[in-house]
PDB file of N, CA and C in Angstrom:
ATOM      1  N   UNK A   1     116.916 128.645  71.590  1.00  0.00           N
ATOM      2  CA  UNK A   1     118.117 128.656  70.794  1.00  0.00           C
ATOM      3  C   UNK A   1     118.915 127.402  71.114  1.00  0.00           C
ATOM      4  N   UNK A   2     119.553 126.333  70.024  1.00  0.00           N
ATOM      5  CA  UNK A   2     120.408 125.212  70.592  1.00  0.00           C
ATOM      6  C   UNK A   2     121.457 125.742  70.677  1.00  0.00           C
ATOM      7  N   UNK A   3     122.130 124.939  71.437  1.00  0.00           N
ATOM      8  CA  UNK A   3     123.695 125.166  71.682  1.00  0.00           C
ATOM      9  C   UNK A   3     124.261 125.112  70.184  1.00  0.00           C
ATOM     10  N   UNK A   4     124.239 124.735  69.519  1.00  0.00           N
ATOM     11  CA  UNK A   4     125.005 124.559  67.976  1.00  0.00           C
ATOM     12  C   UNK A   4     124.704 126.028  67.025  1.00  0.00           C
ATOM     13  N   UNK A   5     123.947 126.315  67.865  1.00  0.00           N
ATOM     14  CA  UNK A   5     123.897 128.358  66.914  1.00  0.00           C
ATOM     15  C   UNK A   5     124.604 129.392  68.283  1.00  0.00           C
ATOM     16  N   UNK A   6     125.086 129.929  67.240  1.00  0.00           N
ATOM     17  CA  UNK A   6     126.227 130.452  67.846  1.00  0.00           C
ATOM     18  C   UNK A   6     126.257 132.445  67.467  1.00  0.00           C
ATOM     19  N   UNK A   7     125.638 133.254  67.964  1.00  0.00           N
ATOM     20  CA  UNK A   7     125.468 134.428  67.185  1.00  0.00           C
ATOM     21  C   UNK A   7     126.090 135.416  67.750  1.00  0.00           C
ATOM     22  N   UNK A   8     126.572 136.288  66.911  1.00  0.00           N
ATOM     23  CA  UNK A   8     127.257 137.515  67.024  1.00  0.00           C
ATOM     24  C   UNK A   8     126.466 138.315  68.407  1.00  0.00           C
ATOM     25  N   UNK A   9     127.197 139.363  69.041  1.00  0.00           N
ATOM     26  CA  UNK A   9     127.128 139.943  70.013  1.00  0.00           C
ATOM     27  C   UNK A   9     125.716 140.968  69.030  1.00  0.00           C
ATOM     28  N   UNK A  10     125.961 141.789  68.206  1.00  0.00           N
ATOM     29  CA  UNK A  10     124.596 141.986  67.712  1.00  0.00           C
ATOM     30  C   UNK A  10     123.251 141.418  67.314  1.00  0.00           C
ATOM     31  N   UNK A  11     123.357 140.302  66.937  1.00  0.00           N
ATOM     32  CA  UNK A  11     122.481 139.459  66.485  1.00  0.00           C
ATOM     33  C   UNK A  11     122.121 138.702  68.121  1.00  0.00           C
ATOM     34  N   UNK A  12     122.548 138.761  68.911  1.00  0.00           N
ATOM     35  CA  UNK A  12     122.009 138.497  70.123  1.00  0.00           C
ATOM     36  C   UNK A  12     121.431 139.024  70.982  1.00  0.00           C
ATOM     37  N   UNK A  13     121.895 141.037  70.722  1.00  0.00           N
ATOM     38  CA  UNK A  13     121.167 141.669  71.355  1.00  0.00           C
ATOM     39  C   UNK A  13     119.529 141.827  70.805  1.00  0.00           C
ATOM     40  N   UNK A  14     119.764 142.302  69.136  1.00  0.00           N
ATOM     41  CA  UNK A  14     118.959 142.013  68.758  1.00  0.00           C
ATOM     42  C   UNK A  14     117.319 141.269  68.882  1.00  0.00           C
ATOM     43  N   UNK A  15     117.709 139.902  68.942  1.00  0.00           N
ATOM     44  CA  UNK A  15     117.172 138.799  69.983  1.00  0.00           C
ATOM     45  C   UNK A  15     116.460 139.317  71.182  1.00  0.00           C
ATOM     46  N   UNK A  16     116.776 140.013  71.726  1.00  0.00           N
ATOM     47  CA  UNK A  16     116.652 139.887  73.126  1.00  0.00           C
ATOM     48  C   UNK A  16     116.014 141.386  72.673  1.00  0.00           C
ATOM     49  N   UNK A  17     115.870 142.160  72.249  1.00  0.00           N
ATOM     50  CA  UNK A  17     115.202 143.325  72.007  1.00  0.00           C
ATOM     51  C   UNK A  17     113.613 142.145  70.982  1.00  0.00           C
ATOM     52  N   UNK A  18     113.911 141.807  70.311  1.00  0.00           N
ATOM     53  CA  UNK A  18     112.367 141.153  69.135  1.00  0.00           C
ATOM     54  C   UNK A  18     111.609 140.186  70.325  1.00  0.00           C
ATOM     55  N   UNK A  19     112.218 139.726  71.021  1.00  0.00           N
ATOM     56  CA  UNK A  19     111.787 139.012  72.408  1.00  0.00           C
ATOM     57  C   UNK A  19     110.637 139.480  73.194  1.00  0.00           C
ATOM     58  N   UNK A  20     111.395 140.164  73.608  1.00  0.00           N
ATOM     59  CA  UNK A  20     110.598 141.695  74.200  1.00  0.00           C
ATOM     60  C   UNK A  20     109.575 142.912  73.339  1.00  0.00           C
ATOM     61  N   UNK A  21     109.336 142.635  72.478  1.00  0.00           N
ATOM     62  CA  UNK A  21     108.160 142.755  71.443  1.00  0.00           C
ATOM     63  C   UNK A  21     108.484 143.752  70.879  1.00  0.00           C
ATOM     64  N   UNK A  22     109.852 143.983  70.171  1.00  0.00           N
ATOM     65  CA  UNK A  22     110.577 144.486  69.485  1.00  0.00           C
ATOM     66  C   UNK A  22     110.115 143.831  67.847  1.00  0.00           C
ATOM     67  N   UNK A  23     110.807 144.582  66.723  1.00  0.00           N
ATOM     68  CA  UNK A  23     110.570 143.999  65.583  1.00  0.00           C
ATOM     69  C   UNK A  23     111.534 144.454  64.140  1.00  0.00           C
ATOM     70  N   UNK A  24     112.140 144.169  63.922  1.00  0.00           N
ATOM     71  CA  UNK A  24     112.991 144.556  62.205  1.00  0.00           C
ATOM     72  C   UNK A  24     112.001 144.958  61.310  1.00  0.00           C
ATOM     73  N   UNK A  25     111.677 145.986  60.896  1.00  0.00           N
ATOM     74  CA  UNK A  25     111.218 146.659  59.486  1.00  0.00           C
ATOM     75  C   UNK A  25     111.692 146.928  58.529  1.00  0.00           C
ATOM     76  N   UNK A  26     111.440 146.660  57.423  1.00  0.00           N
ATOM     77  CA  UNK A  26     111.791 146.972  56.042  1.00  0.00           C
ATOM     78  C   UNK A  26     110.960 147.777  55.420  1.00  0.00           C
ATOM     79  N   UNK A  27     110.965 149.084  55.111  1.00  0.00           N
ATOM     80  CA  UNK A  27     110.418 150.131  54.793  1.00  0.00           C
ATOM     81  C   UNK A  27     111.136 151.187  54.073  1.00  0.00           C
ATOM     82  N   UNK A  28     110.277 152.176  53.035  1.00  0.00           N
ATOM     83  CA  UNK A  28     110.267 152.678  52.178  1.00  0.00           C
ATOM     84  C   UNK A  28     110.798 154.278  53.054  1.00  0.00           C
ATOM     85  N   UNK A  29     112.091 154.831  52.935  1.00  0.00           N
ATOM     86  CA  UNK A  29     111.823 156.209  54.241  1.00  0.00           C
ATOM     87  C   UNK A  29     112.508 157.203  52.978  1.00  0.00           C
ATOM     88  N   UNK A  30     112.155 158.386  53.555  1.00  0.00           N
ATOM     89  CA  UNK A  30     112.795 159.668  53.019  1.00  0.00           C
ATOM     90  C   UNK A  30     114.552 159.950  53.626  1.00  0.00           C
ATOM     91  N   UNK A  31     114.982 160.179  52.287  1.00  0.00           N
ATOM     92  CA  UNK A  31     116.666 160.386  53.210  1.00  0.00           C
ATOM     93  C   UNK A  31     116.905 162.142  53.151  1.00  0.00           C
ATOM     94  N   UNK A  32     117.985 162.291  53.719  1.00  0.00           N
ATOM     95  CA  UNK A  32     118.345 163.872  53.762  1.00  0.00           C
ATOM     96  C   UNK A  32     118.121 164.400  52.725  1.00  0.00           C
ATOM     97  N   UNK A  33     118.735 163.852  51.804  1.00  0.00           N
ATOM     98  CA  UNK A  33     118.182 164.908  50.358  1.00  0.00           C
ATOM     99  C   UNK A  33     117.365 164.471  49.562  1.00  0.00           C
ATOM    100  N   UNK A  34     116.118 164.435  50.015  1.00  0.00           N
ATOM    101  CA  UNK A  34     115.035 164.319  49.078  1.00  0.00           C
ATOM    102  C   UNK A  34     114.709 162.914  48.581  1.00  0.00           C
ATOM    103  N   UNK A  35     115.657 161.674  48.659  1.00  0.00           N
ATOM    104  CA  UNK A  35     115.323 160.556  48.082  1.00  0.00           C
ATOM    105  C   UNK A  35     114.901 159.852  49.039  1.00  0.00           C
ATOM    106  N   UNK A  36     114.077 158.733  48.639  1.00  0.00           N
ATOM    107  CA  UNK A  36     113.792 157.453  49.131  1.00  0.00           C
ATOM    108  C   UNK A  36     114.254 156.337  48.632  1.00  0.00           C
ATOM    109  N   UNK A  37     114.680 155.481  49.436  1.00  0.00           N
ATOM    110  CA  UNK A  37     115.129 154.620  50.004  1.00  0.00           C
ATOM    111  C   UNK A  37     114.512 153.480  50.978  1.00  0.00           C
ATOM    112  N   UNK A  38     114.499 152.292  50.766  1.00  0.00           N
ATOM    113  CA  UNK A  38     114.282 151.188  51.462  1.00  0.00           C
ATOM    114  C   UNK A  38     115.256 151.067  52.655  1.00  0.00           C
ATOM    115  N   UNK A  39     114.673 150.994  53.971  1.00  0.00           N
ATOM    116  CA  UNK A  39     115.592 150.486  55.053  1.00  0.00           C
ATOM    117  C   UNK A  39     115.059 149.649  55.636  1.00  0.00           C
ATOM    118  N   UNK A  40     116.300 149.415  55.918  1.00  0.00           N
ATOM    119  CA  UNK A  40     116.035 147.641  57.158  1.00  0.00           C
ATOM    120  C   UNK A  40     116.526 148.406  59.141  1.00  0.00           C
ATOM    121  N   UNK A  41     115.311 148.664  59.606  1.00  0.00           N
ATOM    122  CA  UNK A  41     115.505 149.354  60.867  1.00  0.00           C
ATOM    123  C   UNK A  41     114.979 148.079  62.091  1.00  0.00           C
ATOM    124  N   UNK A  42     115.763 147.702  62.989  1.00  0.00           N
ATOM    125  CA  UNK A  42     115.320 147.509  64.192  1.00  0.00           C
ATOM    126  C   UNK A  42     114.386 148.368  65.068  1.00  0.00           C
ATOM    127  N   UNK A  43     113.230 147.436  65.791  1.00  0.00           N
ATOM    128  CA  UNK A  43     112.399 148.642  66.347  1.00  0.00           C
ATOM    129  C   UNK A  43     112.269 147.902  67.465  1.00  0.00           C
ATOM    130  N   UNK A  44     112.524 148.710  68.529  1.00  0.00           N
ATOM    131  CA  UNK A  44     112.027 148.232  70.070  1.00  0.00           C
ATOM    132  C   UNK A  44     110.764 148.152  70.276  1.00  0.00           C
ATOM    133  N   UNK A  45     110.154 147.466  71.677  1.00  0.00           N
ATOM    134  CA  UNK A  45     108.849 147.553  71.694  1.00  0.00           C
ATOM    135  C   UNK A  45     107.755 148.698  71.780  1.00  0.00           C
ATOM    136  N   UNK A  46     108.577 149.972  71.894  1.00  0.00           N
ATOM    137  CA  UNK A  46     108.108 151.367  71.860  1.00  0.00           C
ATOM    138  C   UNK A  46     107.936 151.845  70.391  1.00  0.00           C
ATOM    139  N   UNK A  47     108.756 150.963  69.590  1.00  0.00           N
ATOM    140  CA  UNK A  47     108.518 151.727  68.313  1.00  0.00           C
ATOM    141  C   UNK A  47     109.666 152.837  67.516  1.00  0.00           C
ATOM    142  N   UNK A  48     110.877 152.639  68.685  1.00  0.00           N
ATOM    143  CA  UNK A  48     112.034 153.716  68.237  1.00  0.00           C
ATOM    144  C   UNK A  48     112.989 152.849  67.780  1.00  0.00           C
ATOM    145  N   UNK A  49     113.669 153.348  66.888  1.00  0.00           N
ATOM    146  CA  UNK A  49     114.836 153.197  66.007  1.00  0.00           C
ATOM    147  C   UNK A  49     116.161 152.906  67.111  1.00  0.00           C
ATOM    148  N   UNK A  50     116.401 150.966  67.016  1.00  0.00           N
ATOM    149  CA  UNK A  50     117.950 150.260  67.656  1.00  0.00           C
ATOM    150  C   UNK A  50     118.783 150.987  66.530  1.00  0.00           C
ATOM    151  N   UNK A  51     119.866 151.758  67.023  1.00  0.00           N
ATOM    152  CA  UNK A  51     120.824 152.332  66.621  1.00  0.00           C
ATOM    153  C   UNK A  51     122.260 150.896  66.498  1.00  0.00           C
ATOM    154  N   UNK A  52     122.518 150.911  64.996  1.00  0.00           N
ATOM    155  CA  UNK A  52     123.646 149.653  65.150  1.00  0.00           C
ATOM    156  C   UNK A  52     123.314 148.643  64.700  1.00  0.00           C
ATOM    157  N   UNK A  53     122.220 148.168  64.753  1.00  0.00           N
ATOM    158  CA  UNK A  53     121.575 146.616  64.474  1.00  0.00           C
ATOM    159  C   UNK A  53     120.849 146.711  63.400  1.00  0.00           C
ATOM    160  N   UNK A  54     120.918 145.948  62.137  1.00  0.00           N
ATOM    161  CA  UNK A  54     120.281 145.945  60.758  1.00  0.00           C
ATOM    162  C   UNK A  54     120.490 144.995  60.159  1.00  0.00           C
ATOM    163  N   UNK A  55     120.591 145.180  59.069  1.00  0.00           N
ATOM    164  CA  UNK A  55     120.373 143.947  57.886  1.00  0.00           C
ATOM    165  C   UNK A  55     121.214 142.705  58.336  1.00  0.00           C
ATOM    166  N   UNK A  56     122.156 142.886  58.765  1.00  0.00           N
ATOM    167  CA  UNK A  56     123.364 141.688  58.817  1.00  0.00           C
ATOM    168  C   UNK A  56     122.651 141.206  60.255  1.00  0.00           C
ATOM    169  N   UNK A  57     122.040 141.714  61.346  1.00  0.00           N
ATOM    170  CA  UNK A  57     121.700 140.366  62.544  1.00  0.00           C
ATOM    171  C   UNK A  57     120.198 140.135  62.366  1.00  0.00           C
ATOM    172  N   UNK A  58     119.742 140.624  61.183  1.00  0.00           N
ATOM    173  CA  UNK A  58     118.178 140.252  60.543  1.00  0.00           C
ATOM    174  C   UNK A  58     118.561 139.221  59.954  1.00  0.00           C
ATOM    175  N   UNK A  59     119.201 138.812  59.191  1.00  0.00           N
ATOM    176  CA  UNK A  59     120.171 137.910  58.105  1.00  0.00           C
ATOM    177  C   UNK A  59     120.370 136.877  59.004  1.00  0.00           C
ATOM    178  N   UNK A  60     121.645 137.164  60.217  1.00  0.00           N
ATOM    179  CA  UNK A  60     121.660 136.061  60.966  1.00  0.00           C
ATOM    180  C   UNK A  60     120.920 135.268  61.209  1.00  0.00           C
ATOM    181  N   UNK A  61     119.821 136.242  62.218  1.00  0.00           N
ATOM    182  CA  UNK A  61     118.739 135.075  62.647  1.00  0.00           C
ATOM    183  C   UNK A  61     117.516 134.747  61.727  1.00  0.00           C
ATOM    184  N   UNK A  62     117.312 134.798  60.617  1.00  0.00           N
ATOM    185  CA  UNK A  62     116.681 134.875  59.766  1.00  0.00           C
ATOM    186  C   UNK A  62     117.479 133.255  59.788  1.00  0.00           C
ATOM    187  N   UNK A  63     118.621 132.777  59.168  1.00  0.00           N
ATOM    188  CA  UNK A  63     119.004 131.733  59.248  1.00  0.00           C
ATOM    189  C   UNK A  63     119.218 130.982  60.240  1.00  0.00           C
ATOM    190  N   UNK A  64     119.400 131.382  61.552  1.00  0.00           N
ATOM    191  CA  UNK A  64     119.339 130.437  62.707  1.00  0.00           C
ATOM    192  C   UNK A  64     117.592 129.874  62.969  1.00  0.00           C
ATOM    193  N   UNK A  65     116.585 130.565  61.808  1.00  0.00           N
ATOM    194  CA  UNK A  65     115.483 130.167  62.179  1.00  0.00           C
ATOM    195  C   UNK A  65     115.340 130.842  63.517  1.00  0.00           C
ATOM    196  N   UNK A  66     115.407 131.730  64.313  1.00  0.00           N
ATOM    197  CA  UNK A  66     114.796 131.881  65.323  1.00  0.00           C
ATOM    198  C   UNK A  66     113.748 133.460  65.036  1.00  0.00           C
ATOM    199  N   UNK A  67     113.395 133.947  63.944  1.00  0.00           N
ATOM    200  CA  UNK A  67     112.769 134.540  63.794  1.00  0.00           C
ATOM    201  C   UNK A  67     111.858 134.709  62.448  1.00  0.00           C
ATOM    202  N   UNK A  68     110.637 135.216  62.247  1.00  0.00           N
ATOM    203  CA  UNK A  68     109.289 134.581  61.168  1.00  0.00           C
ATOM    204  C   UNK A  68     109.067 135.939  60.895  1.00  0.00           C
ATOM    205  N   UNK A  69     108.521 135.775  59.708  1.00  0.00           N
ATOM    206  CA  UNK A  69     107.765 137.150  58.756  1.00  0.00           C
ATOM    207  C   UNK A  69     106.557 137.563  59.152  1.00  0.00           C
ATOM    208  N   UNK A  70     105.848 138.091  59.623  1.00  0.00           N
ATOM    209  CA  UNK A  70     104.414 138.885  59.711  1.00  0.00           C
ATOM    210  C   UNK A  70     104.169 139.904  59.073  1.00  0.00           C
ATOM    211  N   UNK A  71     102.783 139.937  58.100  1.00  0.00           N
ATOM    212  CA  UNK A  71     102.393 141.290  57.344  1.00  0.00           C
ATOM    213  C   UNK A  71     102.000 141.758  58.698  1.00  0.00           C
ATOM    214  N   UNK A  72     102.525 143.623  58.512  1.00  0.00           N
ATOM    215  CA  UNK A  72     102.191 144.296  58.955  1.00  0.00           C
ATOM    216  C   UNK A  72     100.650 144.615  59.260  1.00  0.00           C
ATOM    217  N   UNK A  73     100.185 145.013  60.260  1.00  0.00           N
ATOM    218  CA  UNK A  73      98.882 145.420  60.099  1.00  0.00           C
ATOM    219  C   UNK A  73      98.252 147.033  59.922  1.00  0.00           C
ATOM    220  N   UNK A  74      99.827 147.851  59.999  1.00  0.00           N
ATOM    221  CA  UNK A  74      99.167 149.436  59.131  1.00  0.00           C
ATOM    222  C   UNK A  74      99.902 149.274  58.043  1.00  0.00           C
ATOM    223  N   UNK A  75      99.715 148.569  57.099  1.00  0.00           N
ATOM    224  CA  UNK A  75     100.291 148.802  55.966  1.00  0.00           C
ATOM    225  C   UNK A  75      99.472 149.531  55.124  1.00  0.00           C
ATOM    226  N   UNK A  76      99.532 150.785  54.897  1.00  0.00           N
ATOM    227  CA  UNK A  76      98.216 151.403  54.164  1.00  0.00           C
ATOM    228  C   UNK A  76      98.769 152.532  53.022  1.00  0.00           C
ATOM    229  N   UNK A  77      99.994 152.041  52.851  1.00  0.00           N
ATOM    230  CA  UNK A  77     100.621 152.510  51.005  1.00  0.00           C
ATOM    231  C   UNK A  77     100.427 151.460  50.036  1.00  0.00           C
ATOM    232  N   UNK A  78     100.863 151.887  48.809  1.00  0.00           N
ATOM    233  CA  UNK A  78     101.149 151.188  47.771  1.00  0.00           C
ATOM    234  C   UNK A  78     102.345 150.356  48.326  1.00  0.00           C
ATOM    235  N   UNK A  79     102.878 150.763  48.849  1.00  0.00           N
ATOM    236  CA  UNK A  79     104.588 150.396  49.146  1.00  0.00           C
ATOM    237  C   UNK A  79     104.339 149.679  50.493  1.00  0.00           C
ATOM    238  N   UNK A  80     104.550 148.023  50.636  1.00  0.00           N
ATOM    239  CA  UNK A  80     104.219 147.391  51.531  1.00  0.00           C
ATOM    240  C   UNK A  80     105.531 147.074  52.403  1.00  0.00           C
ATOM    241  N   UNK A  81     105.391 147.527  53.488  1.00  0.00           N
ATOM    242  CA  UNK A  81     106.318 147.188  54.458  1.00  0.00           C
ATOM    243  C   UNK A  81     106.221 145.869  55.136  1.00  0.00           C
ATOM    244  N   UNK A  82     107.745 145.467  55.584  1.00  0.00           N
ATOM    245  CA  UNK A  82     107.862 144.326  55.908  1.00  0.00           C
ATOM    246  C   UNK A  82     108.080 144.064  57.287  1.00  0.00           C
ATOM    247  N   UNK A  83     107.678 142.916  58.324  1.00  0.00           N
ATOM    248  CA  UNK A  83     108.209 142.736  59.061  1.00  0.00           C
ATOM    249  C   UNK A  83     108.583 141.628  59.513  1.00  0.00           C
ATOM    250  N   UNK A  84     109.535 141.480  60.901  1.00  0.00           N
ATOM    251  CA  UNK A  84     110.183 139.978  61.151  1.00  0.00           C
ATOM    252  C   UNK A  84     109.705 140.167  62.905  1.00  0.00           C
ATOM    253  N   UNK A  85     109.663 139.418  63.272  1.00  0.00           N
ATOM    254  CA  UNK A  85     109.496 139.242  64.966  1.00  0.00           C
ATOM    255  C   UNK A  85     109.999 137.847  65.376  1.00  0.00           C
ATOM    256  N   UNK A  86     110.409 138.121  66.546  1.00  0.00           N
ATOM    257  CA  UNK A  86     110.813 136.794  66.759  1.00  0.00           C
ATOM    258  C   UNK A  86     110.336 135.181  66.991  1.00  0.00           C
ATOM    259  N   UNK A  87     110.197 134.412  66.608  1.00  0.00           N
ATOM    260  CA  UNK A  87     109.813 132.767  66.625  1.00  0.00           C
ATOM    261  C   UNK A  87     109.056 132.673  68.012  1.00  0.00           C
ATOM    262  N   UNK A  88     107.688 132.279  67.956  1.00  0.00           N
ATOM    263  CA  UNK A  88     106.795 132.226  69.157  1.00  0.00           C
ATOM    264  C   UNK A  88     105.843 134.121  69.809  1.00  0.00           C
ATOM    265  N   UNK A  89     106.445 135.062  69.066  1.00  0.00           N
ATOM    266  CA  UNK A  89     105.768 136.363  69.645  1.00  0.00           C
ATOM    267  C   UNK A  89     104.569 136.061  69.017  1.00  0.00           C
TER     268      UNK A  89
END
């Protein structure tokens, strides 16, 4: 990261979770009542849901460049999920 990017206290933890072989998903989920919906979920390296952190410090570092797109490798719907990991994983 240069000194000239400058990121929010989320968008840093963030970071430091995709680091650690964490990853942002964009996926197709079921909500309480019956609909689906696209979400943008942070995922630790276990695979569980960062509570707090979403679209807006995906966004960030999406523009600070410090993090890249990878197709998933179970993508096995019609409905292709997305992911981001961080720059160098």
């Amino acid at each position: 990261m240069t000194t000239a990017t400058k990121l929010s206290a989320r968008a840093s933890r963030a970071l430091e979770i995709l680091e650690n072989g964490g990853k942002f998903r964009y996926q197709l989920e079921n909500g309480y009542h019956g609909r689906e919906q696209f979400q943008m979920r942070l995922r630790d390296a276990c695979g569980e849901v960062v509570k707090g952190i979403g679209f807006k410090a995906k966004c960030e570092l999406e523009d600070a460049g410090l993090i890249v797109y990878q197709h998933p490798h179970d993508a096995r719907s019609s409905v292709w999920p997305q992911e981001w990991i961080a720059k160098g994983n």
